[in-house]
C-alpha atoms as a PDB file:
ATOM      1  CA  UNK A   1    -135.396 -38.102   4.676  1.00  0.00           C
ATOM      2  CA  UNK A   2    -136.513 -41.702   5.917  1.00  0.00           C
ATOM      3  CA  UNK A   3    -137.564 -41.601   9.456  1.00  0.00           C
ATOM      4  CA  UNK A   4    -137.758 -44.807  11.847  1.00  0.00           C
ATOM      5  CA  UNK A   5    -139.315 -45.554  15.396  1.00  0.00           C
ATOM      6  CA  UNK A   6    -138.352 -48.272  16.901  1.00  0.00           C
ATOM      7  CA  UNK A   7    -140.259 -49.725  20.125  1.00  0.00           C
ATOM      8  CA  UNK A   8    -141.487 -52.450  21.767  1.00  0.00           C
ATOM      9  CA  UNK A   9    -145.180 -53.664  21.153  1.00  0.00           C
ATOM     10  CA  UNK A  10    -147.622 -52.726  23.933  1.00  0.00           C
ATOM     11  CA  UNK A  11    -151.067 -53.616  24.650  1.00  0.00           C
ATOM     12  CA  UNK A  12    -153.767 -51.278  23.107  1.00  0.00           C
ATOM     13  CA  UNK A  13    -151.095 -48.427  23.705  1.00  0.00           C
ATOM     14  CA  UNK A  14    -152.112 -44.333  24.208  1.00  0.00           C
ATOM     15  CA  UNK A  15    -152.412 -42.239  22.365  1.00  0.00           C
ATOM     16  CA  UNK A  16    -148.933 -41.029  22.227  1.00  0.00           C
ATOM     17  CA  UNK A  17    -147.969 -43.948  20.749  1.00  0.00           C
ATOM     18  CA  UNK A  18    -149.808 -43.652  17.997  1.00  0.00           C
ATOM     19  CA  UNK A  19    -148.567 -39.678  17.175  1.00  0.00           C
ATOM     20  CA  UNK A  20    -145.146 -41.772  17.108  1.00  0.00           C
ATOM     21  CA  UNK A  21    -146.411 -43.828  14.425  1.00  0.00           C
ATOM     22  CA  UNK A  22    -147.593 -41.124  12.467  1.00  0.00           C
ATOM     23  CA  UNK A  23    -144.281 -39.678  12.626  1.00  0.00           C
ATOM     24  CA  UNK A  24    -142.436 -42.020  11.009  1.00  0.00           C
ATOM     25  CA  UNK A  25    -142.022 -43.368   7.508  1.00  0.00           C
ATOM     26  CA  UNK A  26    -141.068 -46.807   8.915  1.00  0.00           C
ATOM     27  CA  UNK A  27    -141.799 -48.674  12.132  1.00  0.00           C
ATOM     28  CA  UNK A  28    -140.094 -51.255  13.766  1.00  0.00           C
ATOM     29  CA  UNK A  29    -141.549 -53.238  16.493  1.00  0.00           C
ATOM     30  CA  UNK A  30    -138.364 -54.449  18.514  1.00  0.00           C
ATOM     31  CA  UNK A  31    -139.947 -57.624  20.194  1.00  0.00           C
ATOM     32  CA  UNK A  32    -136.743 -59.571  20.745  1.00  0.00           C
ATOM     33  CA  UNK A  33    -136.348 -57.884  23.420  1.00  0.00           C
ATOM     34  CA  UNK A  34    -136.253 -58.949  27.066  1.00  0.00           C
ATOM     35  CA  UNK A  35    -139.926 -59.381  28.647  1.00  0.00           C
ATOM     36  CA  UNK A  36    -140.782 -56.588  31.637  1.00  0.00           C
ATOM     37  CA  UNK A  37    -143.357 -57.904  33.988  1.00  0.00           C
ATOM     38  CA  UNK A  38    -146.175 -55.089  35.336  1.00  0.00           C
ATOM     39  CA  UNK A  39    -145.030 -52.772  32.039  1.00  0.00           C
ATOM     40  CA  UNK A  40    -147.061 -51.678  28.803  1.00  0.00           C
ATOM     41  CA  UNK A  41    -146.263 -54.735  27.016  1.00  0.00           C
ATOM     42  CA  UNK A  42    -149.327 -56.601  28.576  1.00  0.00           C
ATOM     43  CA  UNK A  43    -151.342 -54.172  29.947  1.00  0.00           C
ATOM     44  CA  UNK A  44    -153.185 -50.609  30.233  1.00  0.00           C
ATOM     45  CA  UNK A  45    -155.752 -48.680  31.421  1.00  0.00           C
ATOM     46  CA  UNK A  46    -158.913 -47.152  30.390  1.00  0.00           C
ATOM     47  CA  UNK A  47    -161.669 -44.662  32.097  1.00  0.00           C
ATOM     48  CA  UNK A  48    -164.461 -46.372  34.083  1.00  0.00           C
ATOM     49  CA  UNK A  49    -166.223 -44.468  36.933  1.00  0.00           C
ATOM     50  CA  UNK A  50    -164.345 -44.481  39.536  1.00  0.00           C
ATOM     51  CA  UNK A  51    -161.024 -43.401  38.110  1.00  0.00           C
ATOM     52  CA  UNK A  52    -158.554 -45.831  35.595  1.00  0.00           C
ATOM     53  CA  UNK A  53    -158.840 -49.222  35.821  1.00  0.00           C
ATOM     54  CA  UNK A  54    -156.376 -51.699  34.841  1.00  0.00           C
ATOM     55  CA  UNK A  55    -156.999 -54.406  31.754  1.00  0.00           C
ATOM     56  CA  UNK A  56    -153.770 -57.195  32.188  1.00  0.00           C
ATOM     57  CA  UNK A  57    -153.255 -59.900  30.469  1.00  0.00           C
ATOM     58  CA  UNK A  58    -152.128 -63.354  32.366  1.00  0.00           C
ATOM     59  CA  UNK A  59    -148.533 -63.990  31.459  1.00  0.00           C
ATOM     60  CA  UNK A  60    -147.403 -66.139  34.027  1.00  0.00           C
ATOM     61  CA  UNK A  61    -143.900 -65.758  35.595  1.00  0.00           C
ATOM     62  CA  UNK A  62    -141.221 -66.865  33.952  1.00  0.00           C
ATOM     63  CA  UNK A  63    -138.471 -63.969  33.902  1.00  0.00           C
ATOM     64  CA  UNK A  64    -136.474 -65.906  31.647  1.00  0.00           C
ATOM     65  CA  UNK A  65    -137.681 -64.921  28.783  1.00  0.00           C
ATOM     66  CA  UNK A  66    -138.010 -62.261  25.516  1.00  0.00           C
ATOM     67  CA  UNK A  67    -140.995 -60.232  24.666  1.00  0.00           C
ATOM     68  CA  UNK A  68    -142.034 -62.477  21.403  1.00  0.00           C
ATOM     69  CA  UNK A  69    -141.498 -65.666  22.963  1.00  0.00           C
ATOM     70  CA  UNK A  70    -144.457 -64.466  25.519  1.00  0.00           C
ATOM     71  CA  UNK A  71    -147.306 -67.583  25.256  1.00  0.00           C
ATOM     72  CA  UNK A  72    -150.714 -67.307  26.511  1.00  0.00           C
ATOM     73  CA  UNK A  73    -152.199 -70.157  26.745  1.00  0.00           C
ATOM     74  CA  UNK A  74    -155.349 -69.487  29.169  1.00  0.00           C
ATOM     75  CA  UNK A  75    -157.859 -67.737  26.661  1.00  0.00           C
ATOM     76  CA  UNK A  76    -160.698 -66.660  29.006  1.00  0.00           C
ATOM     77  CA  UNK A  77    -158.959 -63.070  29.595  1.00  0.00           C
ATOM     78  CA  UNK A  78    -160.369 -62.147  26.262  1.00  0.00           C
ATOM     79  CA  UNK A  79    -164.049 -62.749  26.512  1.00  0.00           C
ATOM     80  CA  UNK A  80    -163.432 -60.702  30.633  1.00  0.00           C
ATOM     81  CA  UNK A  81    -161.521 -57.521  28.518  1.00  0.00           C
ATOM     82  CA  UNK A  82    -164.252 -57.129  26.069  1.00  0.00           C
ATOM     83  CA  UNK A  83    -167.011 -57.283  28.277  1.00  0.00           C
ATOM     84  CA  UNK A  84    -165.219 -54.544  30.477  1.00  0.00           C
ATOM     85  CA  UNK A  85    -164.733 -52.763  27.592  1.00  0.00           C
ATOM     86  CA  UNK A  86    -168.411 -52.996  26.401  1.00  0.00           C
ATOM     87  CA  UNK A  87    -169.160 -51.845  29.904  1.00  0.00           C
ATOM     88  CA  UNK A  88    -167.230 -48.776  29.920  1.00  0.00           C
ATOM     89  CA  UNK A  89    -167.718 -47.494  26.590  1.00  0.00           C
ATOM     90  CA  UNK A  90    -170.921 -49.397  25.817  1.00  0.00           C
ATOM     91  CA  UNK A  91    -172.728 -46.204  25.562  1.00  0.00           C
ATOM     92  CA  UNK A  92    -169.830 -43.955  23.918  1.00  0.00           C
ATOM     93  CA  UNK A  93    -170.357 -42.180  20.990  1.00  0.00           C
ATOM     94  CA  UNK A  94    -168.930 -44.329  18.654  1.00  0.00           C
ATOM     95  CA  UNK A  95    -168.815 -47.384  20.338  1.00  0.00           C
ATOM     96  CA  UNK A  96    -171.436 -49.624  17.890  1.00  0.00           C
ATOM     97  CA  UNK A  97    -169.247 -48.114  14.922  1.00  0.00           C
ATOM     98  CA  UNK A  98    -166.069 -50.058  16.158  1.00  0.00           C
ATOM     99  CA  UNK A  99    -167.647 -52.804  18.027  1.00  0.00           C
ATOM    100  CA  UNK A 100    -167.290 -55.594  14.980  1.00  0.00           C
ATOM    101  CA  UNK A 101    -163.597 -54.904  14.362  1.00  0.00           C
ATOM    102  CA  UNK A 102    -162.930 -55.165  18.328  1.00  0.00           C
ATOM    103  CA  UNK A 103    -165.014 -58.286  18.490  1.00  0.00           C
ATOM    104  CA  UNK A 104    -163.352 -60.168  15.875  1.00  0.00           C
ATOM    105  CA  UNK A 105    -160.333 -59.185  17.525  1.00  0.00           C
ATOM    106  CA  UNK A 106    -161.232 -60.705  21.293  1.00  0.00           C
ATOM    107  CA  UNK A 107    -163.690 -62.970  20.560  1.00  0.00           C
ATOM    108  CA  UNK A 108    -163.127 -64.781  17.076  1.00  0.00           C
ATOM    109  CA  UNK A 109    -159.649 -65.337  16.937  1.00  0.00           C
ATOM    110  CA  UNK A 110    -157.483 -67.296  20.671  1.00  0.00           C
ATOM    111  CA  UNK A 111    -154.087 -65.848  20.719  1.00  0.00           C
ATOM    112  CA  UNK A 112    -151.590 -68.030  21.364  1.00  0.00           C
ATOM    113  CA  UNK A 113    -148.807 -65.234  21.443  1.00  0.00           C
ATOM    114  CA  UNK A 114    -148.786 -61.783  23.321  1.00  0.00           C
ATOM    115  CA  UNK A 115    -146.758 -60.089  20.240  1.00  0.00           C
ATOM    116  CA  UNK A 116    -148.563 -61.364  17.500  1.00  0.00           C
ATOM    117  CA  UNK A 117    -151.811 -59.903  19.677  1.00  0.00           C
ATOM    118  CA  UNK A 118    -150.149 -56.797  20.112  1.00  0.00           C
ATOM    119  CA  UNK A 119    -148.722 -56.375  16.577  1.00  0.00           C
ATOM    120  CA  UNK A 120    -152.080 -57.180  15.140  1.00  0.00           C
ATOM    121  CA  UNK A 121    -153.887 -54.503  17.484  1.00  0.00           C
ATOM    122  CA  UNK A 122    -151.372 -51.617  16.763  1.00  0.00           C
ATOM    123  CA  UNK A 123    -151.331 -52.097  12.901  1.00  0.00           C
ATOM    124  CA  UNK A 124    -154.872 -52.488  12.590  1.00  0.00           C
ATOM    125  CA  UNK A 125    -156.340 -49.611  14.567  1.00  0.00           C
ATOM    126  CA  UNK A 126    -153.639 -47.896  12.867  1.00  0.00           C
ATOM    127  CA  UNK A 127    -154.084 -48.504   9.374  1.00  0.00           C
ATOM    128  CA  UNK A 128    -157.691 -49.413   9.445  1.00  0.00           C
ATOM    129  CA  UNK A 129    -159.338 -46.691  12.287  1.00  0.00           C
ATOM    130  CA  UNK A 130    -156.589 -43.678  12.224  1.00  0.00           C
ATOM    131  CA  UNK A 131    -155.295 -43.900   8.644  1.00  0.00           C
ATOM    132  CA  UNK A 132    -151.854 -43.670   9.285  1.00  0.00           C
ATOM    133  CA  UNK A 133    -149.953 -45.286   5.981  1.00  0.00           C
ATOM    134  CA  UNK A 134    -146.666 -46.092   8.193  1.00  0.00           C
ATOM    135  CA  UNK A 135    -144.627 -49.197   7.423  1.00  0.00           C
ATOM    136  CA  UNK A 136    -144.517 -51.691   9.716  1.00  0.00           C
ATOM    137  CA  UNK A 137    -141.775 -53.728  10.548  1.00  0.00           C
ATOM    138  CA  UNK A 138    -139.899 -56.583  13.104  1.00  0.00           C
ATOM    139  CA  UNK A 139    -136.735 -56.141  14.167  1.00  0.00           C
ATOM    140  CA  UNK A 140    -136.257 -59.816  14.199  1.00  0.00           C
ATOM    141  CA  UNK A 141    -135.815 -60.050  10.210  1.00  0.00           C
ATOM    142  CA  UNK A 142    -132.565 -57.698  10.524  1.00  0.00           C
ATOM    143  CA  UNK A 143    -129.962 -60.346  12.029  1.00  0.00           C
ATOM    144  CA  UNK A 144    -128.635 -58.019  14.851  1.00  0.00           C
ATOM    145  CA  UNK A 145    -125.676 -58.108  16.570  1.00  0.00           C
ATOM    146  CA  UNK A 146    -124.347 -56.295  19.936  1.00  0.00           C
ATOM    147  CA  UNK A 147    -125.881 -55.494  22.996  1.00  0.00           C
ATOM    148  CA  UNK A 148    -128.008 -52.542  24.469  1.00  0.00           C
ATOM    149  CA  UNK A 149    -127.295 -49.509  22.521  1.00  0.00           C
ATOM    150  CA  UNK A 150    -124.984 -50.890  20.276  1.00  0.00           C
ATOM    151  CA  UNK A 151    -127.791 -53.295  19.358  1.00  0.00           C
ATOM    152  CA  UNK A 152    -130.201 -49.939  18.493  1.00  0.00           C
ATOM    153  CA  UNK A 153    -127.704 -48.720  16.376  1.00  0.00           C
ATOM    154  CA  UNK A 154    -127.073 -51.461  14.264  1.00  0.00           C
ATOM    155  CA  UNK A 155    -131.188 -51.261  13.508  1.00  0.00           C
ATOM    156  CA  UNK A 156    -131.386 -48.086  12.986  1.00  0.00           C
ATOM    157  CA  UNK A 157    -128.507 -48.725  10.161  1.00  0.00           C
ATOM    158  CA  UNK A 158    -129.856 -51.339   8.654  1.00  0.00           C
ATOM    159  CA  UNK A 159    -133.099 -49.657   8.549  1.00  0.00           C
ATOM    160  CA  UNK A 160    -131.658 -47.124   6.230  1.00  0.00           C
ATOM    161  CA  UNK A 161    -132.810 -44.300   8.334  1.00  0.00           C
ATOM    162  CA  UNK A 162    -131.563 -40.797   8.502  1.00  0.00           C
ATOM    163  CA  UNK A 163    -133.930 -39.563  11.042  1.00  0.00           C
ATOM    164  CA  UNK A 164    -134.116 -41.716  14.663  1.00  0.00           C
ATOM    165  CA  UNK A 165    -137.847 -40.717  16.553  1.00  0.00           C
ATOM    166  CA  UNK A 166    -137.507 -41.395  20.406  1.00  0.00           C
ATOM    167  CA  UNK A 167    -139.833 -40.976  23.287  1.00  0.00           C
ATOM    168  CA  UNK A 168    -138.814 -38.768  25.530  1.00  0.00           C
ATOM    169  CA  UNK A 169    -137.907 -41.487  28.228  1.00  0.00           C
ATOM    170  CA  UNK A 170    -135.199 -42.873  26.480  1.00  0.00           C
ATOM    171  CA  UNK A 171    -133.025 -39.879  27.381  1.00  0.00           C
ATOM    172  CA  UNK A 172    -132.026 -41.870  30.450  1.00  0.00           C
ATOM    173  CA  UNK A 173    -129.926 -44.217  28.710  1.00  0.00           C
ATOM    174  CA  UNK A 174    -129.495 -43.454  25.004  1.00  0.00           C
ATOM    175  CA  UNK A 175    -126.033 -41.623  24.169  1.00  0.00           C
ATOM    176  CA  UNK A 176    -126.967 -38.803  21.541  1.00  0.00           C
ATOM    177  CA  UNK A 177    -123.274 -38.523  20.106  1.00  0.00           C
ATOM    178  CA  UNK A 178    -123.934 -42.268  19.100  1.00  0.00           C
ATOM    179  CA  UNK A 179    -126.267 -41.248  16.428  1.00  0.00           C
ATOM    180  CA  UNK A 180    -123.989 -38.063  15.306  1.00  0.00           C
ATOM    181  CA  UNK A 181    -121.385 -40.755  14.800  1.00  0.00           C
ATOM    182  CA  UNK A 182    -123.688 -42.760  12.654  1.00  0.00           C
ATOM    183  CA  UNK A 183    -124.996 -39.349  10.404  1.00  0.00           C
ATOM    184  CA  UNK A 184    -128.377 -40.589  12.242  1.00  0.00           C
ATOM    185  CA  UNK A 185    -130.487 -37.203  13.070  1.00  0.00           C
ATOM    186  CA  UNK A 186    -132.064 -38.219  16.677  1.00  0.00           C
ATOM    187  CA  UNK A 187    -135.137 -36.409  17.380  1.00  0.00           C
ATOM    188  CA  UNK A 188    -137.077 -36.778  20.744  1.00  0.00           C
ATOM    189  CA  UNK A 189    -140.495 -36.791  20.566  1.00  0.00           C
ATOM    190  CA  UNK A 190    -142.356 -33.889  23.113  1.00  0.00           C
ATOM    191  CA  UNK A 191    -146.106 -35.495  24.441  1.00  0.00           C
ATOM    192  CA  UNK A 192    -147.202 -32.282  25.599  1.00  0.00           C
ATOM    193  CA  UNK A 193    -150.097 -29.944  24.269  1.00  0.00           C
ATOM    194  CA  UNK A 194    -152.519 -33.154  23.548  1.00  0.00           C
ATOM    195  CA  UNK A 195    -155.941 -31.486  23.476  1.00  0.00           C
ATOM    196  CA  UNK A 196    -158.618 -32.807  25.893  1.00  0.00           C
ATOM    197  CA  UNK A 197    -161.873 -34.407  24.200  1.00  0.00           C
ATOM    198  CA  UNK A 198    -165.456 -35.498  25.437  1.00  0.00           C
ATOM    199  CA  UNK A 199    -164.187 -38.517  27.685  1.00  0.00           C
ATOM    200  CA  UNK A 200    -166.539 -39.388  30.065  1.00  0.00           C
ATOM    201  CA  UNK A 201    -165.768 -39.675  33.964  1.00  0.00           C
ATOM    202  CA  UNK A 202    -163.790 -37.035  34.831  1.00  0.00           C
ATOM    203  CA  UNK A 203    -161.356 -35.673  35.576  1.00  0.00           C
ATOM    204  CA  UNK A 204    -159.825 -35.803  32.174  1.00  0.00           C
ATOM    205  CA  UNK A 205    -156.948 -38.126  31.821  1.00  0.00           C
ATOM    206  CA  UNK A 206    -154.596 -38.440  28.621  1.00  0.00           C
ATOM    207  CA  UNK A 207    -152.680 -41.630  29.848  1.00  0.00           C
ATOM    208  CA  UNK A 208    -155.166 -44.221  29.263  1.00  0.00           C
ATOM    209  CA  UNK A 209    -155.795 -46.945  26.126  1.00  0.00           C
ATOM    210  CA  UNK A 210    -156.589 -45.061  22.818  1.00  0.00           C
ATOM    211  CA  UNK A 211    -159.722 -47.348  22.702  1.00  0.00           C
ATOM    212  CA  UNK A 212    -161.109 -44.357  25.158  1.00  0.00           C
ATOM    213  CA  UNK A 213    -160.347 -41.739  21.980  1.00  0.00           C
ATOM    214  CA  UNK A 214    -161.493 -43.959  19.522  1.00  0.00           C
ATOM    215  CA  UNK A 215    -164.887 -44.715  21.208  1.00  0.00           C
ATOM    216  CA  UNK A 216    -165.605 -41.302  22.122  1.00  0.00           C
ATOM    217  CA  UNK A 217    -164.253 -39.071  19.258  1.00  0.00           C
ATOM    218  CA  UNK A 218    -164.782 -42.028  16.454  1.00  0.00           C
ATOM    219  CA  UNK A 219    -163.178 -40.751  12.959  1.00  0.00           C
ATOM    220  CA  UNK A 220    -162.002 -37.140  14.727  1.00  0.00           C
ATOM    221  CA  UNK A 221    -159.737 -39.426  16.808  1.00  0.00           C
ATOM    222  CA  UNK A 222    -156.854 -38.594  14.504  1.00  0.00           C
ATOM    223  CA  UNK A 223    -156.987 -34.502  14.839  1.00  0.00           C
ATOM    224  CA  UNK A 224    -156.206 -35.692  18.823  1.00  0.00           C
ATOM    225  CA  UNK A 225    -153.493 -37.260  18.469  1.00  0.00           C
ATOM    226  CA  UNK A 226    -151.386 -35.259  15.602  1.00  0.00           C
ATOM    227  CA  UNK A 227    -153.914 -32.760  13.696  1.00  0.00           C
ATOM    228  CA  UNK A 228    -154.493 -30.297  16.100  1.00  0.00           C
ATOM    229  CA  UNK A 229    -150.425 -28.967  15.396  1.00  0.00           C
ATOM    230  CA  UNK A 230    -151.774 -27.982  12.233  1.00  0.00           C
ATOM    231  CA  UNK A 231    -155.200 -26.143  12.037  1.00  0.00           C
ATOM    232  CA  UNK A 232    -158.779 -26.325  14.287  1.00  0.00           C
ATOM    233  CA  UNK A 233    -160.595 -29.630  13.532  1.00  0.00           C
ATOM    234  CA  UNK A 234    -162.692 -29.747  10.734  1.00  0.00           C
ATOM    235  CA  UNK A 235    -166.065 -30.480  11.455  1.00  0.00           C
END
């Protein structure tokens, strides 16, 4: 069985993002999408200590356009994320162990493009921190046609999948019998049960970056996100 997410790109996404990943044999970033100001796709949150606090990236405000076409073209933001980030986690566990592949990241390369940033991020804390040997893909090498749904489906056919992964908010507009139709097994995918870890500044919140996991669990990150569904965490 060949299973596929399919999502937009968001900025140093949760955790639960990442499980989704995991999940799936292939995934498709689906960038050619239209652009949602004050969403995921250029922003999140992390732990400091008084409460979350929000790291956005300046987009400017044109409405008129799609997720990859997204420039940035005002580079100071990165220097001002990574020094808030140094801040907050400066002292975490881990932090010095992932502070070189972060800082090549923010301060040795200017992105020009908030989904090549994005991309980049997700595929390389991925692959290179949690281990996950997912496929990566872009929807915009698959020549789609339709609109909406319709647009989903064709995707998720040429994709080859038999097995569709969704997060749970999707329910609100995707039409299950759609998928029967298309012998595509659609599977939503249930958040809940995430175990809590050492974060610092409680109370304990699961709905922040996954650089908060990463600095303060370090290599154990991964029984967080997806292990802990199948045995205690090895020490």
């Amino acid at each position: 069985m060949k299973k596929v997410v399919i999502l937009q790109s968001n900025y140093i996404p949760w955790k639960g993002y990442f499980d989704l990943i995991h999940d799936a044999d292939l995934f498709v970033f689906y960038d050619d999408l239209q652009f949602t100001k004050n969403d995921w796709r250029n922003r999140n949150k992390i732990k400091s200590p008084q409460g979350t606090q929000w790291l956005s990236i300046p987009v400017g405000t044109d409405k008129h356009r799609l997720i990859c076409e997204v420039q940035l073209h005002d580079h100071s933001w990165q220097r001002i994320h990574w020094e808030t980030i140094r801040q907050q986690y400066g002292k975490c566990k881990y932090f010095s162990k992932y502070q070189h592949f972060f800082e090549k990241i923010y301060l040795q390369t200017d992105w020009d493009n908030l989904s090549s940033l994005n991309q980049h991020l997700i595929k390389s804390i991925a692959s290179e921190i949690l281990g996950v040997t997912t496929k990566f893909s872009d929807s915009r090498i698959f020549e789609l046609t339709g609109q909406k749904q319709d647009r989903l489906l064709d995707l998720v056919k040429k994709t080859q999948a038999n097995q569709y992964i969704s997060g749970p908010a999707a329910k609100s507009y995707i039409a299950e019998s759609e998928f029967d139709v298309l012998g595509v097994n659609l599977v939503w995918k249930d958040y809940t049960g995430y175990p809590e870890y050492s974060q610092k500044h409680p109370p304990f919140e699961h709905g922040v970056s996954i650089l908060d996991l990463i600095f303060n669990e370090g290599p154990n990150s991964p029984w967080y996100i997806w292990g802990w569904r199948e045995g205690p965490l090895q020490q």
